[in-house]
C-alpha atoms as a PDB file:
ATOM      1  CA  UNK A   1    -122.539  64.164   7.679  1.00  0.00           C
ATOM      2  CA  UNK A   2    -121.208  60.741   8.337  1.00  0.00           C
ATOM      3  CA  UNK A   3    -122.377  57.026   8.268  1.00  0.00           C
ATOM      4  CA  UNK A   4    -123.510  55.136  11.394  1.00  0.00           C
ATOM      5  CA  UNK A   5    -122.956  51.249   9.500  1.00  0.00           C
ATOM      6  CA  UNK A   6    -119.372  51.344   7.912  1.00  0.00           C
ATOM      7  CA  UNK A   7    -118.367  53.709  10.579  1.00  0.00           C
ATOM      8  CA  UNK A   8    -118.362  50.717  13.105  1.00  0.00           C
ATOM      9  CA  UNK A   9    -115.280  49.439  11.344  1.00  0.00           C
ATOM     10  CA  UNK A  10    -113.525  52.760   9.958  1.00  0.00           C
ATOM     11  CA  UNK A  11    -109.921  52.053   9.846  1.00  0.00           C
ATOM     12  CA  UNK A  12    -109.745  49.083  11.039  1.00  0.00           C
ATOM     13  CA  UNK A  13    -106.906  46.469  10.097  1.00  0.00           C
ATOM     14  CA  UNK A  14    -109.090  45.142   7.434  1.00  0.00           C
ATOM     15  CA  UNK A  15    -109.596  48.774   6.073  1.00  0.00           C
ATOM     16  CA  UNK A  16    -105.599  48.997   6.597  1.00  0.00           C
ATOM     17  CA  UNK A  17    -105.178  46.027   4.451  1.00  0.00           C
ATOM     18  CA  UNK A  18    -108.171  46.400   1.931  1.00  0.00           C
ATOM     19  CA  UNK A  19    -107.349  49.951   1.171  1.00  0.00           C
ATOM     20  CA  UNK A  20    -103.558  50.032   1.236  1.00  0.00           C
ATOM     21  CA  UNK A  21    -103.922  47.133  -2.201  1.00  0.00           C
ATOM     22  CA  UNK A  22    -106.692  49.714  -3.541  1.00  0.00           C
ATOM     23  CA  UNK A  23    -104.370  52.816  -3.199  1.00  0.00           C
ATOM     24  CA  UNK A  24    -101.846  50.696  -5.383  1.00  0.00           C
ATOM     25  CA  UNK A  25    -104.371  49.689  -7.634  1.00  0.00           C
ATOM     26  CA  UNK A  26    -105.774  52.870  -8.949  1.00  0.00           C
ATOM     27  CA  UNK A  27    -102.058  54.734  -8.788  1.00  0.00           C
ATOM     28  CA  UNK A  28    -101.308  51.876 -11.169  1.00  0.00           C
ATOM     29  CA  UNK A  29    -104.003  52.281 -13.153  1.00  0.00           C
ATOM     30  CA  UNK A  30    -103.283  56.144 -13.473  1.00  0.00           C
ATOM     31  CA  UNK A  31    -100.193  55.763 -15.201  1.00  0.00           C
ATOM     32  CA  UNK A  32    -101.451  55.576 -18.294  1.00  0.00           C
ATOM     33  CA  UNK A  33    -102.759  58.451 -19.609  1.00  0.00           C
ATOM     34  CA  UNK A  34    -106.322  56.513 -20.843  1.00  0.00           C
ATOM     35  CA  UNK A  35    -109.273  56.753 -18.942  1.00  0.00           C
ATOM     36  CA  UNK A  36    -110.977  53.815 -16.411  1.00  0.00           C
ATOM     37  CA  UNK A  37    -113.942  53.454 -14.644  1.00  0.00           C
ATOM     38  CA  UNK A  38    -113.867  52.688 -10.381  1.00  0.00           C
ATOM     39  CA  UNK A  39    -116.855  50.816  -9.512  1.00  0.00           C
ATOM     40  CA  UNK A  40    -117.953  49.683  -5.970  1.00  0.00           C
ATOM     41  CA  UNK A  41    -120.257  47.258  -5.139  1.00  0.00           C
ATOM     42  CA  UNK A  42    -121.237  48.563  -1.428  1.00  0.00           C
ATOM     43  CA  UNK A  43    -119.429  51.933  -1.468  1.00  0.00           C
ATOM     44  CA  UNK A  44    -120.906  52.974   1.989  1.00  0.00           C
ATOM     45  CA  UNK A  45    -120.724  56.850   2.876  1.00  0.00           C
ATOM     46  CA  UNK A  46    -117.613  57.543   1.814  1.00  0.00           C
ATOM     47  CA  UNK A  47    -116.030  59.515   4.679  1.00  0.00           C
ATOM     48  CA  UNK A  48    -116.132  58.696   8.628  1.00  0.00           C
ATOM     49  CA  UNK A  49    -115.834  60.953  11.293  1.00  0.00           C
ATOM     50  CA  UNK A  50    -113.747  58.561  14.222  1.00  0.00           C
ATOM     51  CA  UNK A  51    -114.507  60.697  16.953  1.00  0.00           C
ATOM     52  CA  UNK A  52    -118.233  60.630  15.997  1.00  0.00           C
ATOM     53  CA  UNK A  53    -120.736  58.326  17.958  1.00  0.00           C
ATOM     54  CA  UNK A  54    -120.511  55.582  15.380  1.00  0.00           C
ATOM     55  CA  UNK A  55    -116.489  55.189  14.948  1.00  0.00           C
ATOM     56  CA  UNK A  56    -115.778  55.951  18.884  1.00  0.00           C
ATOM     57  CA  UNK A  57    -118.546  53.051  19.970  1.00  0.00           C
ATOM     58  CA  UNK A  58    -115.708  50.419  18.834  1.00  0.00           C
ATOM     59  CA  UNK A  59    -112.652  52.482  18.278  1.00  0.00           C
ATOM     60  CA  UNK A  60    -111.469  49.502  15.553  1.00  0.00           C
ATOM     61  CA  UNK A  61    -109.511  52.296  14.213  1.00  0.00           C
ATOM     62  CA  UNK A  62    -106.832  52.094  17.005  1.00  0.00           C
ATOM     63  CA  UNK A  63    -105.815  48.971  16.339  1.00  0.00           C
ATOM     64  CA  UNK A  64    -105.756  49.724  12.406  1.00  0.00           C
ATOM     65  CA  UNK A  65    -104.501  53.016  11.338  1.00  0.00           C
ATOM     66  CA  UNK A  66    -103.768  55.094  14.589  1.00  0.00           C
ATOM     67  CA  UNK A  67    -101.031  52.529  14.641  1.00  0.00           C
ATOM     68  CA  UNK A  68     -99.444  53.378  11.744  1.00  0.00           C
ATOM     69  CA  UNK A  69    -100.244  56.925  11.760  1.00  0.00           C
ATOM     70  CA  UNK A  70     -97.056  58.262  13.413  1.00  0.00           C
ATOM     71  CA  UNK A  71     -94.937  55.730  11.855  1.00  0.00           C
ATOM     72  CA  UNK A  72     -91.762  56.819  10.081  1.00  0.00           C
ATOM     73  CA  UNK A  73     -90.733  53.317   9.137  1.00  0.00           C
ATOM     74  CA  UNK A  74     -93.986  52.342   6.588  1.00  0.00           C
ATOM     75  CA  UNK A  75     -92.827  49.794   4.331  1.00  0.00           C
ATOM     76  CA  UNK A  76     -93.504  51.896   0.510  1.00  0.00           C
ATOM     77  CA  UNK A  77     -97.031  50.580   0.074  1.00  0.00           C
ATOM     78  CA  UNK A  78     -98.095  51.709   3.509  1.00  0.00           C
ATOM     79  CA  UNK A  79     -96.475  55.294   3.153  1.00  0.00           C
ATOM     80  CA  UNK A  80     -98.789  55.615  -0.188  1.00  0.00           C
ATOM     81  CA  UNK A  81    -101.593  54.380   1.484  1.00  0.00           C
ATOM     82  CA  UNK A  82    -101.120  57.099   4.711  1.00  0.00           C
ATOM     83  CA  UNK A  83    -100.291  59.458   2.891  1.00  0.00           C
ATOM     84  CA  UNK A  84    -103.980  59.726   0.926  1.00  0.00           C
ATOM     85  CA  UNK A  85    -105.645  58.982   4.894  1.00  0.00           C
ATOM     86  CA  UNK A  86    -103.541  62.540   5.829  1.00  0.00           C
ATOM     87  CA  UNK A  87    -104.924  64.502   3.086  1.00  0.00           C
ATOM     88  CA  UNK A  88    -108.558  64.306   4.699  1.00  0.00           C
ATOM     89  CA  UNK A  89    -106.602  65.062   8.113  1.00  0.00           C
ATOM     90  CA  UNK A  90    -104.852  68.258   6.973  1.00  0.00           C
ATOM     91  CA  UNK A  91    -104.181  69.567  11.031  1.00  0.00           C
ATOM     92  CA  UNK A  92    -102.151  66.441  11.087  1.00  0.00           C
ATOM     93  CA  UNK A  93    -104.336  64.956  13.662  1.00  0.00           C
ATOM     94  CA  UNK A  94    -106.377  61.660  12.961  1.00  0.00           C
ATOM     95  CA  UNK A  95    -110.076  62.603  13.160  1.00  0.00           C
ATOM     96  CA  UNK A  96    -111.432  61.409   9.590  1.00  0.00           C
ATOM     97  CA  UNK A  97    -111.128  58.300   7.916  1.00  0.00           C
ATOM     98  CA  UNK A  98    -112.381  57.457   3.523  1.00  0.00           C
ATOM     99  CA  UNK A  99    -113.931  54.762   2.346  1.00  0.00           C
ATOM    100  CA  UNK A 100    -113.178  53.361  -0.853  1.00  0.00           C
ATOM    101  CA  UNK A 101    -115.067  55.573  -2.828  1.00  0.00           C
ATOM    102  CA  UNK A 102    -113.233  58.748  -1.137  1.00  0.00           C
ATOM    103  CA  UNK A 103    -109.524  57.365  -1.763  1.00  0.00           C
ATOM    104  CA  UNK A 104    -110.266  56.478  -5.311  1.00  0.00           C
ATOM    105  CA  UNK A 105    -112.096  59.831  -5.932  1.00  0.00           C
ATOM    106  CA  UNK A 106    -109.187  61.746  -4.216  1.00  0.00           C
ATOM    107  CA  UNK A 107    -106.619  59.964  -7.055  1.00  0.00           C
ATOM    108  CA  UNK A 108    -108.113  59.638 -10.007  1.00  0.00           C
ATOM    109  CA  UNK A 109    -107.999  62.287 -13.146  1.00  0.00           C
ATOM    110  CA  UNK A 110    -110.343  64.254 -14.492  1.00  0.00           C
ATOM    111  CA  UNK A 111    -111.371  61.774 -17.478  1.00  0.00           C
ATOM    112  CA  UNK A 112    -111.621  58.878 -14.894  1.00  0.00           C
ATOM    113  CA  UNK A 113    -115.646  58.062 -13.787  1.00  0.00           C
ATOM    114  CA  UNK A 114    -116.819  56.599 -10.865  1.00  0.00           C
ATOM    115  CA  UNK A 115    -119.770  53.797 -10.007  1.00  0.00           C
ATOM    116  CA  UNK A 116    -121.253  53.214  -6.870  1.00  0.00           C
ATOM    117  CA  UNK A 117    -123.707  50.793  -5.424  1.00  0.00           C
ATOM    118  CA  UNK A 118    -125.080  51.605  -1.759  1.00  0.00           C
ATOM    119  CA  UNK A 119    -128.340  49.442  -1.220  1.00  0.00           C
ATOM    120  CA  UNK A 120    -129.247  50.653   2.348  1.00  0.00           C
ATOM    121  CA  UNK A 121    -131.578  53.386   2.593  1.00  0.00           C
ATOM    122  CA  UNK A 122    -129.910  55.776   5.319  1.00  0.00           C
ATOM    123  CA  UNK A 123    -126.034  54.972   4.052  1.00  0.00           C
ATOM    124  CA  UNK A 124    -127.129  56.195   0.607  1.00  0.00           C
ATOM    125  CA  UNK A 125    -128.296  59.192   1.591  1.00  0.00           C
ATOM    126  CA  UNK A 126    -125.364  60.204   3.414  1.00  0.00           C
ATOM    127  CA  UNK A 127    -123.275  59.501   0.627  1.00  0.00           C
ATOM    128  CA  UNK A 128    -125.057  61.610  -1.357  1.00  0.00           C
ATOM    129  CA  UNK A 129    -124.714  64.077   1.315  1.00  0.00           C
ATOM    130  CA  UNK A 130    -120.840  63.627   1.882  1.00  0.00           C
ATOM    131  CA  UNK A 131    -120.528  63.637  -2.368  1.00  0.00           C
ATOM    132  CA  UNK A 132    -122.401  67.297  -2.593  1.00  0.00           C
ATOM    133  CA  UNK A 133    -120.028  68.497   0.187  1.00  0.00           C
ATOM    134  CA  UNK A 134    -117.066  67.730  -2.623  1.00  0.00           C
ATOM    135  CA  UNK A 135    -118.243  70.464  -5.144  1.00  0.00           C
ATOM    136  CA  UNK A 136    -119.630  69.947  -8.802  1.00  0.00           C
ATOM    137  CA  UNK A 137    -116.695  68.279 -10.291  1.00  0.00           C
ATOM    138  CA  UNK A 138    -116.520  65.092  -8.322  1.00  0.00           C
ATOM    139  CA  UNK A 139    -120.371  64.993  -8.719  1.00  0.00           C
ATOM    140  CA  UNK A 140    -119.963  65.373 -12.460  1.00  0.00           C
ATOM    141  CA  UNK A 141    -117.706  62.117 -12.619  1.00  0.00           C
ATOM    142  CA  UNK A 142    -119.676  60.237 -10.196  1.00  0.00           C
ATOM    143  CA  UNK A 143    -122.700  57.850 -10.936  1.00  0.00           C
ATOM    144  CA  UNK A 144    -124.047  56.710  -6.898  1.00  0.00           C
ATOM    145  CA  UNK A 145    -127.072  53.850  -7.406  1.00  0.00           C
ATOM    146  CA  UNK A 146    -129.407  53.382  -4.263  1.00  0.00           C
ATOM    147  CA  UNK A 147    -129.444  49.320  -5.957  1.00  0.00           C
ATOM    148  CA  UNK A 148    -127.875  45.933  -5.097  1.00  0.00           C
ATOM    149  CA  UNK A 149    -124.426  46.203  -6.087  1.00  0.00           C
ATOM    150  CA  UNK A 150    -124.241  42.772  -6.999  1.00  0.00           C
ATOM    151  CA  UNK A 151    -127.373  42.787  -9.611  1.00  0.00           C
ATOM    152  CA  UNK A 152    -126.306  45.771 -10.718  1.00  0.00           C
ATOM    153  CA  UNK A 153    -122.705  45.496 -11.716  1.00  0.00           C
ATOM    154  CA  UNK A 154    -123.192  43.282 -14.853  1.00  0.00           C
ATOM    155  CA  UNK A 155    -125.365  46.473 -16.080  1.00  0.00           C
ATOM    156  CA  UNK A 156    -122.070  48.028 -16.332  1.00  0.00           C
ATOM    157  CA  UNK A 157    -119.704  46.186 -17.778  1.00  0.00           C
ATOM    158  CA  UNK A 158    -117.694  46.859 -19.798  1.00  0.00           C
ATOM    159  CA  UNK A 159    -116.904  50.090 -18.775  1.00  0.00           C
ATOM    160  CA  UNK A 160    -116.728  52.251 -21.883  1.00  0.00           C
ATOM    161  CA  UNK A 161    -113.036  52.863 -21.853  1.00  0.00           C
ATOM    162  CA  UNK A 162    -112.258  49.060 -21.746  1.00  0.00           C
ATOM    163  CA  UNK A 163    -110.265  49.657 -18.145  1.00  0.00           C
ATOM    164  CA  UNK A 164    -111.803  49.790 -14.970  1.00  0.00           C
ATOM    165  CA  UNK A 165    -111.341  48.545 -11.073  1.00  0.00           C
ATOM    166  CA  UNK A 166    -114.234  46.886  -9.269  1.00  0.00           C
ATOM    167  CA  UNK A 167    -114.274  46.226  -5.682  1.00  0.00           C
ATOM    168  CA  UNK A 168    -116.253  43.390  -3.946  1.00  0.00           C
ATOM    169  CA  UNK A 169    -116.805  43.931  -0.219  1.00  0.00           C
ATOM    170  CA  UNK A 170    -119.615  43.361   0.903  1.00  0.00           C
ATOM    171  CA  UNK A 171    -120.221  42.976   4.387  1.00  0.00           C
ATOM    172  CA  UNK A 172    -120.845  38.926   4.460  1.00  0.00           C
ATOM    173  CA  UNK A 173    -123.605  39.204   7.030  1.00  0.00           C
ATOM    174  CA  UNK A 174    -125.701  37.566   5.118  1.00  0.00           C
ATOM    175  CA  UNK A 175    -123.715  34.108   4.622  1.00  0.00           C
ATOM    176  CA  UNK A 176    -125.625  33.981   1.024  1.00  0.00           C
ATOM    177  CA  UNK A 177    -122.941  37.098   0.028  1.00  0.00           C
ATOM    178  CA  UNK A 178    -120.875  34.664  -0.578  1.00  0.00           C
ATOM    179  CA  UNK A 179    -122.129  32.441  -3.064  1.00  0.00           C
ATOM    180  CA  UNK A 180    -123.506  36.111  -4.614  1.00  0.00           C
ATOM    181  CA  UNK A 181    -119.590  37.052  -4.894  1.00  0.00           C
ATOM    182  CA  UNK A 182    -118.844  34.144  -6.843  1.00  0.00           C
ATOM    183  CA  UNK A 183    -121.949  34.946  -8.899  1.00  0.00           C
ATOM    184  CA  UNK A 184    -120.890  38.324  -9.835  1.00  0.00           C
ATOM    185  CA  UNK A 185    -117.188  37.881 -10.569  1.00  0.00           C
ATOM    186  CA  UNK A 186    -117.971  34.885 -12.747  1.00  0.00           C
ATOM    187  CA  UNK A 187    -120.813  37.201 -14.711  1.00  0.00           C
ATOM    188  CA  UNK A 188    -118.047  40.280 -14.679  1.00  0.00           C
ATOM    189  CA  UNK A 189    -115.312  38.128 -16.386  1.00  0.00           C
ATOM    190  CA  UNK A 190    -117.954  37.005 -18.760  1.00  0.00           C
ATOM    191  CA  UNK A 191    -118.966  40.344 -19.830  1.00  0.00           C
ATOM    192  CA  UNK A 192    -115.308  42.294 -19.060  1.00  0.00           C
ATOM    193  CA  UNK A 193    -112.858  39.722 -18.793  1.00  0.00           C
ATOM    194  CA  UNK A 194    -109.908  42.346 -18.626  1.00  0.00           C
ATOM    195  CA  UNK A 195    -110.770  43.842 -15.771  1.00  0.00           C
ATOM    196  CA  UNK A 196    -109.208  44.036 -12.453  1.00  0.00           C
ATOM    197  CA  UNK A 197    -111.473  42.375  -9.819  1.00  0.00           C
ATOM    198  CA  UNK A 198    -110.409  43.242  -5.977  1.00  0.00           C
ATOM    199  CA  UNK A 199    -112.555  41.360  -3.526  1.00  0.00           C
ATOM    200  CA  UNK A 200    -112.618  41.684  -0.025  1.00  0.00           C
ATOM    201  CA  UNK A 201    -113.362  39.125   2.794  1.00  0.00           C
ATOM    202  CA  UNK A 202    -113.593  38.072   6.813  1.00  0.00           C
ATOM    203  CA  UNK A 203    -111.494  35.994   8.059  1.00  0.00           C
ATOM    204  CA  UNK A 204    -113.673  33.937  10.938  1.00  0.00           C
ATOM    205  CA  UNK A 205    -114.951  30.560  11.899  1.00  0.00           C
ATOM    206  CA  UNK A 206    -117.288  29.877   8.967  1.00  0.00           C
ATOM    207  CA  UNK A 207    -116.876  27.422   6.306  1.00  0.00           C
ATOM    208  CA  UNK A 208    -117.731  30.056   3.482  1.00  0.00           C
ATOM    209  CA  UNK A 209    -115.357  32.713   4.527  1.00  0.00           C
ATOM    210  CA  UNK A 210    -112.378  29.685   4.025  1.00  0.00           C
ATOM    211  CA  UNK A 211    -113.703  28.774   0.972  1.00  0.00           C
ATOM    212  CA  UNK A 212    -113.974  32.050  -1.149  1.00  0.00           C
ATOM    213  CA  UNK A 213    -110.922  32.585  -2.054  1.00  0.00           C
ATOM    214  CA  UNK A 214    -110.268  28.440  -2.972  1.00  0.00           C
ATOM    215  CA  UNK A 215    -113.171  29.120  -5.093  1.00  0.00           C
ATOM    216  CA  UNK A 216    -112.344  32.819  -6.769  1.00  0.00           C
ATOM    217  CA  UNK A 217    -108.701  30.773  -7.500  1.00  0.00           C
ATOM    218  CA  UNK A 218    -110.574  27.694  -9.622  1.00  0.00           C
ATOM    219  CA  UNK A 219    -111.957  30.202 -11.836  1.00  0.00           C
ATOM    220  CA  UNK A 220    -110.400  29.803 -15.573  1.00  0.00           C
ATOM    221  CA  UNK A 221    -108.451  33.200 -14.411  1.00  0.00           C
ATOM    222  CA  UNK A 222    -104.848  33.684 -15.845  1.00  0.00           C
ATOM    223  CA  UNK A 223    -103.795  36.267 -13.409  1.00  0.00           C
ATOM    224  CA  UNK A 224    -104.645  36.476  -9.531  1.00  0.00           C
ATOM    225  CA  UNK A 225    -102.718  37.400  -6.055  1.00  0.00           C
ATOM    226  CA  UNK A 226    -104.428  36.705  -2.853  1.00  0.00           C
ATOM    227  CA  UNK A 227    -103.093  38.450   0.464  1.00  0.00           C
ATOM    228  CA  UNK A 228    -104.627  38.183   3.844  1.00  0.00           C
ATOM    229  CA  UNK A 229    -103.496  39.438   7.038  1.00  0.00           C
ATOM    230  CA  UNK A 230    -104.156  37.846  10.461  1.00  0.00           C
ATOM    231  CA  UNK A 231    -103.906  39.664  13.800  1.00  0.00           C
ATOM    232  CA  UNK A 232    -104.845  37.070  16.573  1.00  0.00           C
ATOM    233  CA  UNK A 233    -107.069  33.987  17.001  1.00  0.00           C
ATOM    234  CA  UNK A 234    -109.660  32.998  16.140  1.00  0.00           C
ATOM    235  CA  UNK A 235    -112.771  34.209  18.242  1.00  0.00           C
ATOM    236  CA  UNK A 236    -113.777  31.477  20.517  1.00  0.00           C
ATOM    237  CA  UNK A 237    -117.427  32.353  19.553  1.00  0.00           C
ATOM    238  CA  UNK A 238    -116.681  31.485  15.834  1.00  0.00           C
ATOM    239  CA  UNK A 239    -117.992  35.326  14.859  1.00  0.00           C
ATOM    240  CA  UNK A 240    -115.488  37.602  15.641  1.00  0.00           C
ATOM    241  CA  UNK A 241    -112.953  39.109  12.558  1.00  0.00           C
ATOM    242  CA  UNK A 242    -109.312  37.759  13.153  1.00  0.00           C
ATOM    243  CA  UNK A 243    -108.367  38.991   9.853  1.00  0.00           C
ATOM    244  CA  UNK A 244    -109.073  39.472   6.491  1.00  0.00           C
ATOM    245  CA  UNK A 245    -107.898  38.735   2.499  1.00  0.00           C
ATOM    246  CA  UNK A 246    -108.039  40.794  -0.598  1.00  0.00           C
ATOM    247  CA  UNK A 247    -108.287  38.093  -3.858  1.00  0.00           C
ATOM    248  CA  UNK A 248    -107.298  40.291  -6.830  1.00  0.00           C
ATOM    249  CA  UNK A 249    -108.231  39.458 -10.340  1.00  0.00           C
ATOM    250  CA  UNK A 250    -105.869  40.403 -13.447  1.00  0.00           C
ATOM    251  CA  UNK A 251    -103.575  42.603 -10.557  1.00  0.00           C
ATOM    252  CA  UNK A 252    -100.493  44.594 -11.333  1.00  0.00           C
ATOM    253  CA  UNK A 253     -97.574  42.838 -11.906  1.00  0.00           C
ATOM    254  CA  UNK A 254     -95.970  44.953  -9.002  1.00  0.00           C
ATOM    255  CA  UNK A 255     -98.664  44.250  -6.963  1.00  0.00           C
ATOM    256  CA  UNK A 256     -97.119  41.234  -5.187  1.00  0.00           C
ATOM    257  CA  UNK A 257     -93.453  42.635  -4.728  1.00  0.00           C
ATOM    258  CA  UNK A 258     -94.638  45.474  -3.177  1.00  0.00           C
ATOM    259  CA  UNK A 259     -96.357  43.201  -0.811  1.00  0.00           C
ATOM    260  CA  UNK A 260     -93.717  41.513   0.419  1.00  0.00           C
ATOM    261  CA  UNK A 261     -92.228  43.551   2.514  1.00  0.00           C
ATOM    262  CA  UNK A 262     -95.709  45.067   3.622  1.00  0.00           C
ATOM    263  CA  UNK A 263     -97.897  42.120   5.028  1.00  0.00           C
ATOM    264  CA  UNK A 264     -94.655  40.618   7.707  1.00  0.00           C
ATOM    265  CA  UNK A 265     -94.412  44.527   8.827  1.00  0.00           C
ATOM    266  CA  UNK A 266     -98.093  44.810   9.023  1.00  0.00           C
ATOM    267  CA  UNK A 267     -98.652  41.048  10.991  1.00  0.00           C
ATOM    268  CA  UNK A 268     -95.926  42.518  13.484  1.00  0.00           C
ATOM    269  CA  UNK A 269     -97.305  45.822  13.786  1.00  0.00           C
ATOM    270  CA  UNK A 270    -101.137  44.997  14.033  1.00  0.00           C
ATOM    271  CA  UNK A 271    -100.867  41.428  15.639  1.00  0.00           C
ATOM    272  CA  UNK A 272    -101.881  40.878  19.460  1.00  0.00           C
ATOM    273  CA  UNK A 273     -99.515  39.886  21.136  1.00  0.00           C
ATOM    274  CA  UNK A 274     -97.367  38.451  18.282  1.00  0.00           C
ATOM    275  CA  UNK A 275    -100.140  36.380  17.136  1.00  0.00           C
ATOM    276  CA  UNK A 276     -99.940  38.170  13.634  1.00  0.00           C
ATOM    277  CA  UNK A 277     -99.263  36.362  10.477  1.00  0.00           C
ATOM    278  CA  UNK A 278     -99.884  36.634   6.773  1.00  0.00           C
ATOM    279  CA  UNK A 279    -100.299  34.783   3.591  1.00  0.00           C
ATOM    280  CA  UNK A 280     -99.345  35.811  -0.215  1.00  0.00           C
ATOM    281  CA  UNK A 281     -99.371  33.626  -3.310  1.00  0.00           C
ATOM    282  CA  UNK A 282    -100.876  33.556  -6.556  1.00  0.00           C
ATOM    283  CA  UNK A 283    -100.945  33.040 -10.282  1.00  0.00           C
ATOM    284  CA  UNK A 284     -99.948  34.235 -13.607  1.00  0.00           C
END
């Protein structure tokens, strides 16, 4: 079974971006042999089916991860990141897509736990569905909330092992998401100040979506790296998604050189027309 709400946007250049950081971020985090918890804020359903109603309405995946999913030339980040998306496509062919929740479940050990939020009523269920389908021992690990992510992350912080991974991405339909971002992060440093804090957001025509990541850098933050990819204009219409940013909190001090070389191949590959571009800077 398979969500009809994330599915619009399975694999998607924002996906492509949001999930190729995450991959990094948890095989970081595994290289220590001490536990962490993964917690999501909006995990969705966890797995997609793109050939399914949902996925095929908008087809966002072919401009996302069909494109790099014959690639032999994937800048190291990128090969990581493919490399998890084949292991739910084990004919070769590209027919499923993970979430989040799935890529961190597929790579993390048997000590590691996992959080997450789904508020809407339909998309929880499925994910319940789709996590029964993995067997006992992923259920074991794994806490799923029908709740507000945002409310309910401060509930769980810190994470008993003192290391853990949230991710932020909500879908910002709801232009009040934004202020509620800034709201949680602030009340997650408060309460687990170590953390690492990846959130997600649009690029498009509204004066919120600019500011967010202005904001998330003013925070008294030691550490941060904010990447953002950009694969045309923007919308005429001031809605539509040009591109997207991941603002990381307390990130890997790898996590920017092995960005580098990522984001120009990505604004090339995914761009219209050559209208791609990038941005990557930070702090600490």
């Amino acid at each position: 079974m398979f969500s009809y709400r994330h599915a619009f946007h399975a694999g998607s250049h924002a996906d492509v971006l949001k999930h190729s950081i995450l991959v990094q971020l948890v095989q970081y985090l595994r290289q220590k042999d001490k536990p962490f918890w993964y917690i999501d804020t909006h995990a969705g359903a966890g797995l997609y089916a793109l050939q399914g109603a949902w996925a095929s309405k908008t087809a966002e995946y072919a401009t996302g991860i069909e494109k790099l999913w014959q690639r032999t030339d994937l800048p190291p980040i990128l090969a990581a990141y493919v490399e998890q998306v084949r292991r739910f496509n084990p004919d070769g062919a590209l027919a499923h897509y993970p979430g989040s929740p799935w890529l961190a479940m597929e790579m993390l050990g048997e000590r590691d736990r996992l959080r997450l939020f789904e508020w809407h009523s339909s998309e929880v269920e499925v994910l319940h569905d789709n996590l029964r389908r993995r067997g006992r021992a992923d259920a074991r690990r794994t806490m799923v909330y029908a709740a507000d992510g945002f409310a309910g992350l401060k509930a769980l912080l810190p994470p008993p092992p003192r290391r853990g991974l949230v991710l932020i991405d909500p879908s910002y339909e709801d232009k009040q998401d934004y202020r509620r971002v800034m709201q949680t992060v602030q009340e997650g440093l408060e309460r687990f100040a170590t953390g690492c804090y990846a959130v997600w957001y649009p690029l498009i025509q509204r004066r919120e979506a600019q500011m967010l990541p202005e904001k998330l850098a003013r925070l008294p933050i030691k550490s941060w790296l904010n990447a953002s990819l950009t694969v045309g204009p923007p919308d005429l219409t001031g809605l539509g998604l040009h591109g997207s940013g991941m603002f990381i909190i307390n990130p890997p001090y790898t996590l920017r050189r092995e960005l580098q070389p990522a984001l120009p191949w990505l604004a090339k590959t995914l761009g219209y027309e050559g209208a791609g571009s990038f941005t990557l800077h930070g702090a600490g």
